[in-house]
PDB file of N, CA and C in Angstrom:
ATOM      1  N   UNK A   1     -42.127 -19.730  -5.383  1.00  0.00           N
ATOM      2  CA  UNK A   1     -41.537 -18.424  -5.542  1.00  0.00           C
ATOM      3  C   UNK A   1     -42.430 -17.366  -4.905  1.00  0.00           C
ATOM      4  N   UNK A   2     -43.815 -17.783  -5.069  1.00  0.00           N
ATOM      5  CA  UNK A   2     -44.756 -16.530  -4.694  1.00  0.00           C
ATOM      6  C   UNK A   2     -44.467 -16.727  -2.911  1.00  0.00           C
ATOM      7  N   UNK A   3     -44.524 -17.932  -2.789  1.00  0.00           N
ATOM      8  CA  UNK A   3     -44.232 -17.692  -0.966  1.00  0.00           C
ATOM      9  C   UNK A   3     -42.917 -16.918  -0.454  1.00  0.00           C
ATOM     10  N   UNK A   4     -42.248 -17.418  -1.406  1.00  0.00           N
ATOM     11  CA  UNK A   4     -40.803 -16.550  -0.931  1.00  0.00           C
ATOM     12  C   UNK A   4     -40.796 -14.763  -1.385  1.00  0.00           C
ATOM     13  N   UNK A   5     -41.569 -14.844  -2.234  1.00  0.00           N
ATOM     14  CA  UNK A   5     -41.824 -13.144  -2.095  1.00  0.00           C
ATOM     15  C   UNK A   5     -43.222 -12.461  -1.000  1.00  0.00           C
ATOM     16  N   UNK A   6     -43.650 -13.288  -0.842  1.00  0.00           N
ATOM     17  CA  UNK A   6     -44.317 -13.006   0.662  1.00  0.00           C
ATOM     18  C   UNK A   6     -43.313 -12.708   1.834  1.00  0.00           C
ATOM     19  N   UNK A   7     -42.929 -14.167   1.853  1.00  0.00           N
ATOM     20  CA  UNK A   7     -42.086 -13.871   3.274  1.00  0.00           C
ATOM     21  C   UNK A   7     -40.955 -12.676   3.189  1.00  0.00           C
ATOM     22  N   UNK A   8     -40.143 -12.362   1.894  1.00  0.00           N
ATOM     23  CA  UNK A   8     -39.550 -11.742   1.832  1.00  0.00           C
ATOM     24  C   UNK A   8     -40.429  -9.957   2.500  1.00  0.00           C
ATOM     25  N   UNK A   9     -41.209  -9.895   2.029  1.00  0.00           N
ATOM     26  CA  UNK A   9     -42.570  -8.510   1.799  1.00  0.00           C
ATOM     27  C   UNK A   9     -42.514  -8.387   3.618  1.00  0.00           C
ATOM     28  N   UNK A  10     -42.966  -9.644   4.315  1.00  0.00           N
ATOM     29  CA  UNK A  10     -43.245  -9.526   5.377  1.00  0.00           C
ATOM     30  C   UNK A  10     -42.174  -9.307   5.824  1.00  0.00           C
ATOM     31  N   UNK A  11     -40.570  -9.655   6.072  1.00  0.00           N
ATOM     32  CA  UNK A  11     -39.782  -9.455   6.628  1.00  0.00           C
ATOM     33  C   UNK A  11     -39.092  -8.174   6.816  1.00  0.00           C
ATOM     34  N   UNK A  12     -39.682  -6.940   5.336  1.00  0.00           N
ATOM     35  CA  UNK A  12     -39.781  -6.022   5.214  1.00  0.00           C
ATOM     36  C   UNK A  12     -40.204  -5.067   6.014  1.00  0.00           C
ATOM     37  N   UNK A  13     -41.404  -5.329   5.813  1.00  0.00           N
ATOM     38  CA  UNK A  13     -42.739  -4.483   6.817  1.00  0.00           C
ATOM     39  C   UNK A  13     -42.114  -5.005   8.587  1.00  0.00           C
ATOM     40  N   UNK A  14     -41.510  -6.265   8.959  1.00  0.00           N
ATOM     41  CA  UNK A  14     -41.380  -6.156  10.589  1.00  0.00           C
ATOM     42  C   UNK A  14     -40.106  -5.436  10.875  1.00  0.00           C
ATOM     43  N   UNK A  15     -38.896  -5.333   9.507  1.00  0.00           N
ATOM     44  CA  UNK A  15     -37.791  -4.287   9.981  1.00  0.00           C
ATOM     45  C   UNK A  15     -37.748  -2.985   9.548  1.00  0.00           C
ATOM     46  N   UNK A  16     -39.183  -2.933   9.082  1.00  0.00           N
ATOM     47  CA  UNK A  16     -39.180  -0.788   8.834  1.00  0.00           C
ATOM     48  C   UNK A  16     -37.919  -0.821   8.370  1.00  0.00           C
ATOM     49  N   UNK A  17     -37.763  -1.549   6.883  1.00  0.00           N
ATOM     50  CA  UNK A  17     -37.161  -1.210   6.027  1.00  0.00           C
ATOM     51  C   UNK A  17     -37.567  -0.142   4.614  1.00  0.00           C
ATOM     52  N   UNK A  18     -38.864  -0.543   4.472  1.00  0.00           N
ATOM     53  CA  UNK A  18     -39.695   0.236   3.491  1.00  0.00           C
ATOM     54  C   UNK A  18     -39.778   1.884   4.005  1.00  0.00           C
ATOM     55  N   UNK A  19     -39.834   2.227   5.062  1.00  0.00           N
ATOM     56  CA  UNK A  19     -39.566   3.585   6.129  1.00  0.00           C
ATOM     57  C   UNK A  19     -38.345   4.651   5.519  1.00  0.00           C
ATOM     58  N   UNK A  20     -39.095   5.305   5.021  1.00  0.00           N
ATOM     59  CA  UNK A  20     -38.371   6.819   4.735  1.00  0.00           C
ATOM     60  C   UNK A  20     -37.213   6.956   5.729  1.00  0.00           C
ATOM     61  N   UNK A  21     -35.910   6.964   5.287  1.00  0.00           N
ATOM     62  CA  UNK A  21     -34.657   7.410   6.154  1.00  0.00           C
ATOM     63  C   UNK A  21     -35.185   8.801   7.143  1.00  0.00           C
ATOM     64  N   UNK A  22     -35.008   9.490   8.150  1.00  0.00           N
ATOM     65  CA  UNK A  22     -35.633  10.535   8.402  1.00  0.00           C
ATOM     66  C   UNK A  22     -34.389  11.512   7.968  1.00  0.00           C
ATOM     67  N   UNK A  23     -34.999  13.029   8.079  1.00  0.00           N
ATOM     68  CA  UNK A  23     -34.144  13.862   7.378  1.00  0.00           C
ATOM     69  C   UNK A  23     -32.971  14.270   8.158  1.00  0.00           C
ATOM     70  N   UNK A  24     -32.138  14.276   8.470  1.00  0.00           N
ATOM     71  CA  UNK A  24     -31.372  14.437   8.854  1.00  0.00           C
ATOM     72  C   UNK A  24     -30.351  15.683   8.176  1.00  0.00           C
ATOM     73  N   UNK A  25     -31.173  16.862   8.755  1.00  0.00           N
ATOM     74  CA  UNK A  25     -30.241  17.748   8.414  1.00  0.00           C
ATOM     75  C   UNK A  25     -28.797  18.615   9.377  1.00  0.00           C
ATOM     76  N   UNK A  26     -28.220  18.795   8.291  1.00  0.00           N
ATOM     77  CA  UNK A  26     -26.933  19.621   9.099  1.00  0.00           C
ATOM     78  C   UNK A  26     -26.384  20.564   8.443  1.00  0.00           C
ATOM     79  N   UNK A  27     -25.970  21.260   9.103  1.00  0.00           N
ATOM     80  CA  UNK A  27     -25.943  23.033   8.662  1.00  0.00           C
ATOM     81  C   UNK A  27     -24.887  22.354   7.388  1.00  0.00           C
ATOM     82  N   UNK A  28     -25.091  23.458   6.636  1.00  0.00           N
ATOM     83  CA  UNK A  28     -23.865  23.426   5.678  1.00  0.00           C
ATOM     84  C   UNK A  28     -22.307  23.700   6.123  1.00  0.00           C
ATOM     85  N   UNK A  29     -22.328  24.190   6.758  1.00  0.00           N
ATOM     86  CA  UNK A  29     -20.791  24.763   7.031  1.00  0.00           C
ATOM     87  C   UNK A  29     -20.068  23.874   7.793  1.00  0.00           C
ATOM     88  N   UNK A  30     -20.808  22.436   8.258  1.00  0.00           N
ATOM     89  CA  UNK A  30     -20.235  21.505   8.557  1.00  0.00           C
ATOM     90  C   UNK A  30     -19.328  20.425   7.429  1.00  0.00           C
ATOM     91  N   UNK A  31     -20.580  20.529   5.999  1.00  0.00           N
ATOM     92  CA  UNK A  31     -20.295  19.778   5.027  1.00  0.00           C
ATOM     93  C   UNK A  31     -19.132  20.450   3.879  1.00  0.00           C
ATOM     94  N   UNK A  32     -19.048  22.345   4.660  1.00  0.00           N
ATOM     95  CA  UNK A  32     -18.206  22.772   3.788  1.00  0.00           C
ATOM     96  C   UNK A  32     -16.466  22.468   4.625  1.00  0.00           C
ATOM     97  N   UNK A  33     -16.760  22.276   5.797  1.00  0.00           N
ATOM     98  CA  UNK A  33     -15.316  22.380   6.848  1.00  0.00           C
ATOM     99  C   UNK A  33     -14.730  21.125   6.341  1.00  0.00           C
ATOM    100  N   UNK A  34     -15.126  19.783   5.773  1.00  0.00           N
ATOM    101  CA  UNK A  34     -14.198  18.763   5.577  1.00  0.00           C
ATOM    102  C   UNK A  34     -13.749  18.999   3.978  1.00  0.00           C
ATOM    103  N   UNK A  35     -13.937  19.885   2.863  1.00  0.00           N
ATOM    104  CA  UNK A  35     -12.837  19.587   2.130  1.00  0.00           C
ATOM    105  C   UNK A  35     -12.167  21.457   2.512  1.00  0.00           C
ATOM    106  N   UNK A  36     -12.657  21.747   3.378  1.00  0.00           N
ATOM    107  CA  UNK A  36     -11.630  23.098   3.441  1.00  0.00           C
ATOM    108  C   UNK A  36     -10.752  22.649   4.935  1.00  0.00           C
ATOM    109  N   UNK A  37     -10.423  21.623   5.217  1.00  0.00           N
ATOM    110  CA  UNK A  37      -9.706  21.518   6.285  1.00  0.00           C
ATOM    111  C   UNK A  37      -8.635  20.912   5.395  1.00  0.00           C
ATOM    112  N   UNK A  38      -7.158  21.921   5.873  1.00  0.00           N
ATOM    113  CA  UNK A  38      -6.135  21.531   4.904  1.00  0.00           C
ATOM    114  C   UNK A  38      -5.517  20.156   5.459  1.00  0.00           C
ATOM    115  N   UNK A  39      -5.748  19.430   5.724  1.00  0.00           N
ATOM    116  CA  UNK A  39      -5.016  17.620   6.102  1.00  0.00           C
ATOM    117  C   UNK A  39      -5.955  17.512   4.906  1.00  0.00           C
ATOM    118  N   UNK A  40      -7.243  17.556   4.171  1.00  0.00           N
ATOM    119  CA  UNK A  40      -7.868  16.980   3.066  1.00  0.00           C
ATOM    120  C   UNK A  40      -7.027  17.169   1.993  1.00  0.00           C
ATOM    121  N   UNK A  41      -5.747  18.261   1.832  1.00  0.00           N
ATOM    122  CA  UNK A  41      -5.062  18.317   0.421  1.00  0.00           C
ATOM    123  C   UNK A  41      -4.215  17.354   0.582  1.00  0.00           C
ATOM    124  N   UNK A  42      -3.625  17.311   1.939  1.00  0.00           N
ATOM    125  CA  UNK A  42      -2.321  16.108   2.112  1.00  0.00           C
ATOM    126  C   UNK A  42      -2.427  15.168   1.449  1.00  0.00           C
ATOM    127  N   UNK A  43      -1.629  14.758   0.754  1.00  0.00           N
ATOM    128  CA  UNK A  43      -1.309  13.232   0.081  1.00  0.00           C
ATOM    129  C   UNK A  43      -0.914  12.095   1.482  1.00  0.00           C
ATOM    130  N   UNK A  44      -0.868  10.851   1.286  1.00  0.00           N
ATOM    131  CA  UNK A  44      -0.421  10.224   2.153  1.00  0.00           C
ATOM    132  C   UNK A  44       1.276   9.982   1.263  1.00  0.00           C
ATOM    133  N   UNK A  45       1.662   9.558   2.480  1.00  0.00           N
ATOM    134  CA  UNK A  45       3.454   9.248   2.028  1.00  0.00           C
ATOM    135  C   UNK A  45       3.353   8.311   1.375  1.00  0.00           C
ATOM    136  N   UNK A  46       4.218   7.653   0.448  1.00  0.00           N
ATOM    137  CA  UNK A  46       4.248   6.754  -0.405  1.00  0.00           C
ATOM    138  C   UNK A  46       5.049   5.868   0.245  1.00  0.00           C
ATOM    139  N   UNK A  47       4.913   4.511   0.340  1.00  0.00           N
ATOM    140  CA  UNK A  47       5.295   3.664   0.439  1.00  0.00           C
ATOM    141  C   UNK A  47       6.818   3.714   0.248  1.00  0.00           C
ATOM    142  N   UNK A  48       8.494   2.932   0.820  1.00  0.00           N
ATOM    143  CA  UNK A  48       9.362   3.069   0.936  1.00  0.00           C
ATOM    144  C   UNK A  48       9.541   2.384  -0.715  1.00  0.00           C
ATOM    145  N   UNK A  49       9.360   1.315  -0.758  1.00  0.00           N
ATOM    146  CA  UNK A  49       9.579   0.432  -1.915  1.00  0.00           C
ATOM    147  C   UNK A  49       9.227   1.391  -3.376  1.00  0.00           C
ATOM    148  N   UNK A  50       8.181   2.202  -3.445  1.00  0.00           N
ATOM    149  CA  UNK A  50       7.376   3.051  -4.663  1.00  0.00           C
ATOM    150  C   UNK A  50       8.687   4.651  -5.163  1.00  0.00           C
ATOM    151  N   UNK A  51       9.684   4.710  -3.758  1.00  0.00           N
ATOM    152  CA  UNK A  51      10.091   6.198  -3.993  1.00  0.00           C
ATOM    153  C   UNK A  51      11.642   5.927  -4.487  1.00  0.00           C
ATOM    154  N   UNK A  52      11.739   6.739  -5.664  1.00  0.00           N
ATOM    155  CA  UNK A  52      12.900   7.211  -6.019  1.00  0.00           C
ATOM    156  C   UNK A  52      14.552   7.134  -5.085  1.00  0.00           C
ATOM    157  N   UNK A  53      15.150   7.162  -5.756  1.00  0.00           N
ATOM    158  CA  UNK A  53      16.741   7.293  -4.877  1.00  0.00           C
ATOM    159  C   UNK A  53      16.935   8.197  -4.117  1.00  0.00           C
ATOM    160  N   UNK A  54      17.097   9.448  -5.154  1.00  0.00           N
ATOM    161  CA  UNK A  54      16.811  10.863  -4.734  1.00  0.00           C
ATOM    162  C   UNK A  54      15.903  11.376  -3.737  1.00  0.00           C
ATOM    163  N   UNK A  55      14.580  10.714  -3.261  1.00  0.00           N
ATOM    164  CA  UNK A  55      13.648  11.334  -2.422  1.00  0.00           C
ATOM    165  C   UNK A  55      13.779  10.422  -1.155  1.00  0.00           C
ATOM    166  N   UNK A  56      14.529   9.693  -0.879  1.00  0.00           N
ATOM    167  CA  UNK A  56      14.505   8.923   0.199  1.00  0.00           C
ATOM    168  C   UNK A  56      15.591   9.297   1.194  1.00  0.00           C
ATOM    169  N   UNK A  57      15.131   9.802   2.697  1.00  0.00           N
ATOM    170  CA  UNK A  57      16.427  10.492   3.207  1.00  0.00           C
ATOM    171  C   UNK A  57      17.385   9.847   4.297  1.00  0.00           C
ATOM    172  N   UNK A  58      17.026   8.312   4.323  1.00  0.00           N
ATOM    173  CA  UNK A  58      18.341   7.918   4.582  1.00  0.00           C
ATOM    174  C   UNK A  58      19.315   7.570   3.708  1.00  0.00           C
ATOM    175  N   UNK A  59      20.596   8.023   4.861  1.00  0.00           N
ATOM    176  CA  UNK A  59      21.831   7.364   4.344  1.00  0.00           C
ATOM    177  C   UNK A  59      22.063   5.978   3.811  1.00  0.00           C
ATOM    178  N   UNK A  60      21.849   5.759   4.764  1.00  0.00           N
ATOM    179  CA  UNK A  60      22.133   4.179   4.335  1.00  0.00           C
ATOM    180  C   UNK A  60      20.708   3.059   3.964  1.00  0.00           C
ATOM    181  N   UNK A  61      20.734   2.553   2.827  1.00  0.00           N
ATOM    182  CA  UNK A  61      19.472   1.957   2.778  1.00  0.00           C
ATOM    183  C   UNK A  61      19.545  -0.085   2.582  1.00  0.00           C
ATOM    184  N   UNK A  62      18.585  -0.257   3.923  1.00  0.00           N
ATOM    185  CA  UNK A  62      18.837  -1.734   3.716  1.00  0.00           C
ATOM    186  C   UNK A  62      17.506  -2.662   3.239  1.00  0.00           C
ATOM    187  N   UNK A  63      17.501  -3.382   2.867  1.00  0.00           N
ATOM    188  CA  UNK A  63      16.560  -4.283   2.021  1.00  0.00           C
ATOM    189  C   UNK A  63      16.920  -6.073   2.809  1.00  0.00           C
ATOM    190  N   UNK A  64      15.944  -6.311   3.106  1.00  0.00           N
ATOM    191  CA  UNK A  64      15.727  -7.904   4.111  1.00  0.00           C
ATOM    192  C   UNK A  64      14.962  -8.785   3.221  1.00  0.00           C
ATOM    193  N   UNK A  65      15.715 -10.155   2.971  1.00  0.00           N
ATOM    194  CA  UNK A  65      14.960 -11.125   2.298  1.00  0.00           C
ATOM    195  C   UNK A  65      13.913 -11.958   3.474  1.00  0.00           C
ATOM    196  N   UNK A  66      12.901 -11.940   3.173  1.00  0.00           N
ATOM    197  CA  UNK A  66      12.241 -12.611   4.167  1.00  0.00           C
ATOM    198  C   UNK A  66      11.955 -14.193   4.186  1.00  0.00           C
ATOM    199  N   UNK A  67      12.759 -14.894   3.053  1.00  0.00           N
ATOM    200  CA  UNK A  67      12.651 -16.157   3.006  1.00  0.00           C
ATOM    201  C   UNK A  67      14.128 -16.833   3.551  1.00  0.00           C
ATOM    202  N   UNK A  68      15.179 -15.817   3.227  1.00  0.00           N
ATOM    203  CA  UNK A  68      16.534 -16.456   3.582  1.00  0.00           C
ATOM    204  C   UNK A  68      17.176 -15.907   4.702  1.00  0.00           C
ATOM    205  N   UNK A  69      16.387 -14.640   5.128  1.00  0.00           N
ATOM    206  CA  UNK A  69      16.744 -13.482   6.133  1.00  0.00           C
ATOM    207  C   UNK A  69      18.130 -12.919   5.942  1.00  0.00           C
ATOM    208  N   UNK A  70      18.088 -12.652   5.056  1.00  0.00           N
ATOM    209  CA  UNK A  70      19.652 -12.180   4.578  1.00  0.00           C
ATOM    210  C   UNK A  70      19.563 -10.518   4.216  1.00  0.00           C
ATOM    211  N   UNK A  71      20.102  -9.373   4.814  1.00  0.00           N
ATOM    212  CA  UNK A  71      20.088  -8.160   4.697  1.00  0.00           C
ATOM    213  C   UNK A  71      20.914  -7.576   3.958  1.00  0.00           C
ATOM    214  N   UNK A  72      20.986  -7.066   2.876  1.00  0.00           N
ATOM    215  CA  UNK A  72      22.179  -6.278   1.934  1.00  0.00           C
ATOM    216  C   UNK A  72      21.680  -4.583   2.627  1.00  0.00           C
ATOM    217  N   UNK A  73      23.109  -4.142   2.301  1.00  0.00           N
ATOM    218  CA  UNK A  73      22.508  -2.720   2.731  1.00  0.00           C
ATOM    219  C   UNK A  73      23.780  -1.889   1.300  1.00  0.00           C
ATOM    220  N   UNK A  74      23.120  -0.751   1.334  1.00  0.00           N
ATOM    221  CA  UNK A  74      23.982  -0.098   0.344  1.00  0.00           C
ATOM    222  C   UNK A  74      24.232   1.477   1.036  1.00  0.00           C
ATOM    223  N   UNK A  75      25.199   1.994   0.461  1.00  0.00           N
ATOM    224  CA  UNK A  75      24.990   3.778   0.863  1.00  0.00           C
ATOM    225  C   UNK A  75      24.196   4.213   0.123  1.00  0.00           C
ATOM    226  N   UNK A  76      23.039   5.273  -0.281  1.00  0.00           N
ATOM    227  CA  UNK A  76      22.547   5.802  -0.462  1.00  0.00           C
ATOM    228  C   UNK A  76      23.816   6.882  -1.911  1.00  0.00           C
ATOM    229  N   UNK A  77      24.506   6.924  -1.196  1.00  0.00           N
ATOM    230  CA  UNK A  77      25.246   8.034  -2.613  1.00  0.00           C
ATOM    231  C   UNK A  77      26.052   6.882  -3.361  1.00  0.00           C
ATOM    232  N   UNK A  78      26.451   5.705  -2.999  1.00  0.00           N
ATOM    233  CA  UNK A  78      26.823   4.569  -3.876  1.00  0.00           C
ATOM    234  C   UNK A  78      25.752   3.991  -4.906  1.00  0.00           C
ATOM    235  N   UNK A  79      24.107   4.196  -4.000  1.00  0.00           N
ATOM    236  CA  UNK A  79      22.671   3.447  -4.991  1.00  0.00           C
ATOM    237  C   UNK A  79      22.867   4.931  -6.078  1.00  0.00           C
ATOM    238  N   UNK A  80      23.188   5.852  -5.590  1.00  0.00           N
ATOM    239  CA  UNK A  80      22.941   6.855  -6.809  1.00  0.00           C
ATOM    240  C   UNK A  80      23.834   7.548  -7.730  1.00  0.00           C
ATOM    241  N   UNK A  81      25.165   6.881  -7.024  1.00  0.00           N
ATOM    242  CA  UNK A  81      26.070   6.547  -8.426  1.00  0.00           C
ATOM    243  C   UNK A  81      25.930   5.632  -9.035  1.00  0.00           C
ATOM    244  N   UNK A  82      25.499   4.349  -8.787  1.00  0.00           N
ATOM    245  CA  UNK A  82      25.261   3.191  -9.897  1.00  0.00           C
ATOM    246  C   UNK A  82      24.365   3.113 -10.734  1.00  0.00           C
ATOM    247  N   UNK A  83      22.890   3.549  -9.709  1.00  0.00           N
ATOM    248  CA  UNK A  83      21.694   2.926 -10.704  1.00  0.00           C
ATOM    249  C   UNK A  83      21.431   4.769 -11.096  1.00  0.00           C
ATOM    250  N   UNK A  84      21.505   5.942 -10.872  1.00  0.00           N
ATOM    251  CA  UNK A  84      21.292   7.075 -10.786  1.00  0.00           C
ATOM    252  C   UNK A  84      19.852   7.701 -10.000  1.00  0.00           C
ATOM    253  N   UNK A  85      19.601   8.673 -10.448  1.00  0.00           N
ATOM    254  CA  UNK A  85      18.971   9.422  -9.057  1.00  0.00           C
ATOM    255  C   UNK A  85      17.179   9.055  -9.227  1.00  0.00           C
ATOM    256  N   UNK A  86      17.149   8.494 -10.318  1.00  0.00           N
ATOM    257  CA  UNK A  86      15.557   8.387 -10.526  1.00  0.00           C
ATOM    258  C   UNK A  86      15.102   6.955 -10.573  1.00  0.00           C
ATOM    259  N   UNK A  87      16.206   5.971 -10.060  1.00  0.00           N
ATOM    260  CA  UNK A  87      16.059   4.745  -9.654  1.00  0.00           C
ATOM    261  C   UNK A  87      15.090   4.589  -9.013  1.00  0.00           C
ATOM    262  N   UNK A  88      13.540   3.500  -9.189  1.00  0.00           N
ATOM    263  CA  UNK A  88      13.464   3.403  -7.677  1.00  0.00           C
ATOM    264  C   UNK A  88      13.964   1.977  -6.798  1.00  0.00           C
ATOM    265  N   UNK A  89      13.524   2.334  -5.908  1.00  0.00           N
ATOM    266  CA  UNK A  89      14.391   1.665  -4.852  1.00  0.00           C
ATOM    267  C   UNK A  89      13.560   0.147  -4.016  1.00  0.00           C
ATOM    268  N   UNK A  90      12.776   0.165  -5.181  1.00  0.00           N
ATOM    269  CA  UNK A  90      11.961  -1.927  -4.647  1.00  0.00           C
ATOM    270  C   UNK A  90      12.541  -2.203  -6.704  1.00  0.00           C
ATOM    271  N   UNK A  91      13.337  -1.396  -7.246  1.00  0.00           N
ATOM    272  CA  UNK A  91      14.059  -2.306  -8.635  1.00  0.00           C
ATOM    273  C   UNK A  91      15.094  -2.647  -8.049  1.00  0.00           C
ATOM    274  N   UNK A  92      16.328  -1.294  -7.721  1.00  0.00           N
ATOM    275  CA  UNK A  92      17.280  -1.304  -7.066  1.00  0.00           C
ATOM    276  C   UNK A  92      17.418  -2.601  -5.519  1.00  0.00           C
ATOM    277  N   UNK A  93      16.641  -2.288  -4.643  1.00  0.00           N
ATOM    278  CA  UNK A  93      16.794  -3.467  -3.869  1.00  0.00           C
ATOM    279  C   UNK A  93      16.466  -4.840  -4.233  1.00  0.00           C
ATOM    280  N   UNK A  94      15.767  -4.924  -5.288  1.00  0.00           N
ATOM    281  CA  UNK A  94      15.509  -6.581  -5.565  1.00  0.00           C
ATOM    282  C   UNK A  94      16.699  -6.912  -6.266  1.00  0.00           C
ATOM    283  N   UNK A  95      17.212  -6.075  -7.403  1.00  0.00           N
ATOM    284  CA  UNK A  95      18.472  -6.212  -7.792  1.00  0.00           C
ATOM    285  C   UNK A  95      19.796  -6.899  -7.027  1.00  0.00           C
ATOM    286  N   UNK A  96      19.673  -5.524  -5.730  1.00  0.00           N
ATOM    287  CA  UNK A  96      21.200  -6.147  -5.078  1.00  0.00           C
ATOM    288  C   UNK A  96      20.826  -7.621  -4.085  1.00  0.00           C
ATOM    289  N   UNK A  97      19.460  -7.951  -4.078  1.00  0.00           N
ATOM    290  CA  UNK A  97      19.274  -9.211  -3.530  1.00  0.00           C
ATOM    291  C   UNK A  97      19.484 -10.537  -4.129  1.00  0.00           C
ATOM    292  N   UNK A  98      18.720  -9.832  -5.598  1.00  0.00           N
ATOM    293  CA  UNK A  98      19.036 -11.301  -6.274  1.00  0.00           C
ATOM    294  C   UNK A  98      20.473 -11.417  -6.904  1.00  0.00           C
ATOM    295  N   UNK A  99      21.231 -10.440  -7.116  1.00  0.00           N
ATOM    296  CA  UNK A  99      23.043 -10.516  -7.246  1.00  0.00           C
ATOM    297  C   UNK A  99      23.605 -11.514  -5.821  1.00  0.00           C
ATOM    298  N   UNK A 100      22.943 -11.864  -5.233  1.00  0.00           N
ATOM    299  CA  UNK A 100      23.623 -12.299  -4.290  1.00  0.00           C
ATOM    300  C   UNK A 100      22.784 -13.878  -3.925  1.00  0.00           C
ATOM    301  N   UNK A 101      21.901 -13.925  -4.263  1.00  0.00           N
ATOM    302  CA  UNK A 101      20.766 -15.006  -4.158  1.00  0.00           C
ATOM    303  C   UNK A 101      21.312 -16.290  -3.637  1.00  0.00           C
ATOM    304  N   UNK A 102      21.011 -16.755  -3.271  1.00  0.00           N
ATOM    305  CA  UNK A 102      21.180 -18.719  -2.747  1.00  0.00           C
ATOM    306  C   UNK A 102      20.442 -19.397  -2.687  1.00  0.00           C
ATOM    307  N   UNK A 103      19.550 -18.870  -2.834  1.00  0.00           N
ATOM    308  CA  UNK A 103      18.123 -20.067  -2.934  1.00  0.00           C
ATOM    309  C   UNK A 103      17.645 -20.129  -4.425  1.00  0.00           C
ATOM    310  N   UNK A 104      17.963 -21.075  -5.283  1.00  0.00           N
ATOM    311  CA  UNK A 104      17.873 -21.110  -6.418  1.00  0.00           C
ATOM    312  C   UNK A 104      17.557 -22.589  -6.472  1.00  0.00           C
ATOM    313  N   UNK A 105      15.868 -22.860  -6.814  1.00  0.00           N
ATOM    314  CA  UNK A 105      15.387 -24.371  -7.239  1.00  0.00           C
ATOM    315  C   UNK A 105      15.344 -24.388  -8.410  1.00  0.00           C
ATOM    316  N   UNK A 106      14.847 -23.458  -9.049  1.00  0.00           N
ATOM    317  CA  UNK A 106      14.805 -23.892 -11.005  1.00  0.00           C
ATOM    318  C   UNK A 106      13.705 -24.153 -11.123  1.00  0.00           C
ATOM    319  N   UNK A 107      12.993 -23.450 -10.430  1.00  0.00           N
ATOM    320  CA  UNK A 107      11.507 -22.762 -10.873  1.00  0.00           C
ATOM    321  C   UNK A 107      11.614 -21.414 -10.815  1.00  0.00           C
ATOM    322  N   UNK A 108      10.619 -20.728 -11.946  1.00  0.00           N
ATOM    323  CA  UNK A 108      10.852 -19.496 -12.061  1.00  0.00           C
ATOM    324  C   UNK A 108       9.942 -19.008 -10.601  1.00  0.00           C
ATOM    325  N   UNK A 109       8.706 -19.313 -10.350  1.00  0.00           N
ATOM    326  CA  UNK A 109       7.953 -18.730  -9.417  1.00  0.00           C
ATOM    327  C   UNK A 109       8.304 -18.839  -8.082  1.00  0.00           C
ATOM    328  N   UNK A 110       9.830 -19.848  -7.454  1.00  0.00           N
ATOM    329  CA  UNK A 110       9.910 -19.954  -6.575  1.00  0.00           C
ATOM    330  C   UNK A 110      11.274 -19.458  -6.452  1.00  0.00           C
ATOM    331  N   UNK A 111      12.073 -19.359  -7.691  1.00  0.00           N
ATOM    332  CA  UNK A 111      13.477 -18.443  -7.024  1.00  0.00           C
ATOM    333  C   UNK A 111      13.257 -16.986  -6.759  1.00  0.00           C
ATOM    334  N   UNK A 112      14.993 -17.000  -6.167  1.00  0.00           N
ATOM    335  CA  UNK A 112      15.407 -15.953  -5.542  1.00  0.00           C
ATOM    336  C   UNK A 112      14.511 -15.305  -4.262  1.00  0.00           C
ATOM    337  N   UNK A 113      14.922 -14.216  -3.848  1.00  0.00           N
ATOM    338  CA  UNK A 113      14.500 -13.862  -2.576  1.00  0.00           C
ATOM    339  C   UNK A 113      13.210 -13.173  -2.456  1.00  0.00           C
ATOM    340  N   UNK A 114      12.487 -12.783  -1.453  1.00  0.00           N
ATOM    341  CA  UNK A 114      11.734 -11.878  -1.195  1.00  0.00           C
ATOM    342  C   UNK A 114      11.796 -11.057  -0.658  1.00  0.00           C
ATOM    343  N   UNK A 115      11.807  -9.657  -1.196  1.00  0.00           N
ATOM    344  CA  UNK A 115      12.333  -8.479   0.078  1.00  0.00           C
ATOM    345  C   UNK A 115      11.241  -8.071   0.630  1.00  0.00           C
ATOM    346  N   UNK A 116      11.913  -7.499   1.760  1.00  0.00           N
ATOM    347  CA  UNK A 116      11.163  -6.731   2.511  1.00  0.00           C
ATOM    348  C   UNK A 116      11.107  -5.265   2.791  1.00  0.00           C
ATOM    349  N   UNK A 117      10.775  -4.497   2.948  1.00  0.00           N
ATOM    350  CA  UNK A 117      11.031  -3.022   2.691  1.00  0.00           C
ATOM    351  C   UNK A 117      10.531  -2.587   3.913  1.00  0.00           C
ATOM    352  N   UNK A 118      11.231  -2.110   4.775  1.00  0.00           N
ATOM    353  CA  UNK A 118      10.752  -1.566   6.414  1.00  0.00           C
ATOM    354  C   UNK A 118      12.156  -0.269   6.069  1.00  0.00           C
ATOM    355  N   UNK A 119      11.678   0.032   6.871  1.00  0.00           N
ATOM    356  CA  UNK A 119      12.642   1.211   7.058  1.00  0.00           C
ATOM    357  C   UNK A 119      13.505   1.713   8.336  1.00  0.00           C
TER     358      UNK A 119
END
């Protein structure tokens, strides 16, 4: 053990690891410009599958099984007369996939479809 904390010590000392970072300064008003640059408040968009009925602005919305390749599509004012406006829309599309399903072994972890959510 004591050799291996030698060699370790020495391997130290030949990569000027033990070496003070140097200072590296920069004005402040650099470190103040990234949370006052307004893209820092932006949220990123949410994912298609995560958003509501209501907030999604196509018409027509389609959902792709990627194991059977089978595409259901619905209208958009039909998904929000049925399921209503605060549906979201990876319940709603797995729904109208598995209403329609064909691949059914009789295992739970391997039926029905897998969607896909592209837009």
């Amino acid at each position: 053990m004591e050799k291996l904390a030698r060699e370790a010590a020495r391997r130290r000392d030949i990569d000027g690891l033990d070496d003070p970072a140097p200072n590296d300064s920069m004005p402040d008003e650099l470190w103040d410009a990234v949370p006052a640059d307004p893209r820092a408040t932006e949220q990123a968009p949410r994912p298609i599958q995560q958003c509501r009925l209501s907030e999604l602005p196509d018409h027509v919305l389609r959902v792709e099984c990627v194991r059977c390749f089978r595409v259901v599509e619905i209208q958009k004012a039909d998904a929000l007369r049925f399921y209503g406006p605060n549906a979201v829309w990876k319940d709603v599309g797995q729904r109208l996939l598995d209403q329609t399903c064909t691949n059914r072994t009789g295992r739970h972890e391997e039926d029905g479809c897998w969607p896909s959510w592209r837009r």
